[in-house]
C-alpha atoms as a PDB file:
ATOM      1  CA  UNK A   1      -6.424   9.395   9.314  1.00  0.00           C
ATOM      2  CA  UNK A   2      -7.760   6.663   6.642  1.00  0.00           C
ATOM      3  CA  UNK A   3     -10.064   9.035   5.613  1.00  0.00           C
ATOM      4  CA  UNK A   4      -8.078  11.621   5.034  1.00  0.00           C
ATOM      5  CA  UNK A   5      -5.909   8.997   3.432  1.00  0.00           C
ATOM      6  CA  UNK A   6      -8.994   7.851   1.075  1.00  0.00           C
ATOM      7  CA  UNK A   7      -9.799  10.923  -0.015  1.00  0.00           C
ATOM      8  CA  UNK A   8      -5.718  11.721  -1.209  1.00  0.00           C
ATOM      9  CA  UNK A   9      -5.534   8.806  -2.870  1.00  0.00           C
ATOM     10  CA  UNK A  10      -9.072   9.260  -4.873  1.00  0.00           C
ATOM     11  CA  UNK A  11      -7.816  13.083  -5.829  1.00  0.00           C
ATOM     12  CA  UNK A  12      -4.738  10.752  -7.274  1.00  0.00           C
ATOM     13  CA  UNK A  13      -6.746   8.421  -8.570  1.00  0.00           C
ATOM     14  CA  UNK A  14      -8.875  10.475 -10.725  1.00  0.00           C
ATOM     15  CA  UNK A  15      -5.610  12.237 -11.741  1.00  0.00           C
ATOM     16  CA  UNK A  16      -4.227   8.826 -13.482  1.00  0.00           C
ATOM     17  CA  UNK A  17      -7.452   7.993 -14.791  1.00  0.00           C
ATOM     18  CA  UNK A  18      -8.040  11.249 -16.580  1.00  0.00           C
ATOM     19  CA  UNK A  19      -4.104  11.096 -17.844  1.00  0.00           C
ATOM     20  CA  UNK A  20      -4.661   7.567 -19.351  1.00  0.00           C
ATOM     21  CA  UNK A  21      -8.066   7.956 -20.681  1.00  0.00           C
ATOM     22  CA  UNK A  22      -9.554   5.365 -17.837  1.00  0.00           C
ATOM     23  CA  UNK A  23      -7.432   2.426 -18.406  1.00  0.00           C
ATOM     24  CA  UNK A  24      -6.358   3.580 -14.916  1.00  0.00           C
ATOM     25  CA  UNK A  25      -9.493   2.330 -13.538  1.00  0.00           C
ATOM     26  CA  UNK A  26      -8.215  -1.177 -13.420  1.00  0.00           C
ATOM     27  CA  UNK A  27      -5.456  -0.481 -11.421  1.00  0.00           C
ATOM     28  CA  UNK A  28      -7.160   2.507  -9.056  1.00  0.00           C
ATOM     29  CA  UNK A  29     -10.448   0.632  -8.361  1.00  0.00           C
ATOM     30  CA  UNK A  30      -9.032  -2.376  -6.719  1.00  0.00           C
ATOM     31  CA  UNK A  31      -6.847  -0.627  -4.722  1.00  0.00           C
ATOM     32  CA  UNK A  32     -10.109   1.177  -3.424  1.00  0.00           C
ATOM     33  CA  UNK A  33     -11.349  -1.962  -2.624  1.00  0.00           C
ATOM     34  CA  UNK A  34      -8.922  -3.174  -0.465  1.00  0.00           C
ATOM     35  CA  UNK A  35      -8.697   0.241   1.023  1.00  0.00           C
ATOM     36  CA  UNK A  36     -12.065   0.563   2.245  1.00  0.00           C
ATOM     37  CA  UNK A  37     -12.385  -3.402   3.293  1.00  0.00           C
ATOM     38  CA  UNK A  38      -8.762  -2.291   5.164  1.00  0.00           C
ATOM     39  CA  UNK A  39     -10.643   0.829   6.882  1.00  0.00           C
ATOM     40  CA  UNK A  40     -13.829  -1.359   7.514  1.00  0.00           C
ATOM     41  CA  UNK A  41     -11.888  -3.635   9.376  1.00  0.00           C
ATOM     42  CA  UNK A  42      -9.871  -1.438  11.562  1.00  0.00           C
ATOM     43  CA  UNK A  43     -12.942   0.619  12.377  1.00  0.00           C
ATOM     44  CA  UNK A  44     -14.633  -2.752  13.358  1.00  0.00           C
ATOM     45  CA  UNK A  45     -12.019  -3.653  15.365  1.00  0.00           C
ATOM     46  CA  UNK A  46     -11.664   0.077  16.714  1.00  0.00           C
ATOM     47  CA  UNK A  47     -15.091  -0.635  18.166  1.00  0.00           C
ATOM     48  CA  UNK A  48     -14.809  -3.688  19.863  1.00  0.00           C
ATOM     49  CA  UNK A  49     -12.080  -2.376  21.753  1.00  0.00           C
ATOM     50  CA  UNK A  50     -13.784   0.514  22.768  1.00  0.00           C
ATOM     51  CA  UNK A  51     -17.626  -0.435  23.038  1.00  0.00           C
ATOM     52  CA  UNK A  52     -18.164   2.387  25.252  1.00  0.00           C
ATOM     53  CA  UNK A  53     -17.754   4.704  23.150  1.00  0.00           C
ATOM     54  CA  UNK A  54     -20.190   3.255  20.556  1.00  0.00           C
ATOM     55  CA  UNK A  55     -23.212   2.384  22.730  1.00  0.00           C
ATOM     56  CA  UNK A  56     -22.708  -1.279  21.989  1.00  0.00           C
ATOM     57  CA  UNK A  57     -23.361  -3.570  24.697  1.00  0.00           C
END
């Protein structure tokens, strides 16, 4: 789901970067940070929960 989620948001993204000549960058790049530390997160947490199904010990 946050994948699919990354990749819709990037398609809009580029879309508002490309319609203001990349002054959208400074407002579509942060939120890609925080979106993939979000993701990061909840996939680390994801797999401490469920170690089994990562091969971690």
């Amino acid at each position: 789901m946050w994948l699919i989620g990354l990749m819709v948001w990037n398609i809009i993204a580029l879309i508002i970067i490309v319609f203001t000549a990349g002054f959208g960058c400074f407002c579509t790049l942060p939120v890609n940070w925080v979106l993939i530390a979000v993701s990061a997160s909840q996939l680390n947490k994801h797999i401490k929960q469920h170690p089994e199904l990562f091969g971690v010990a």
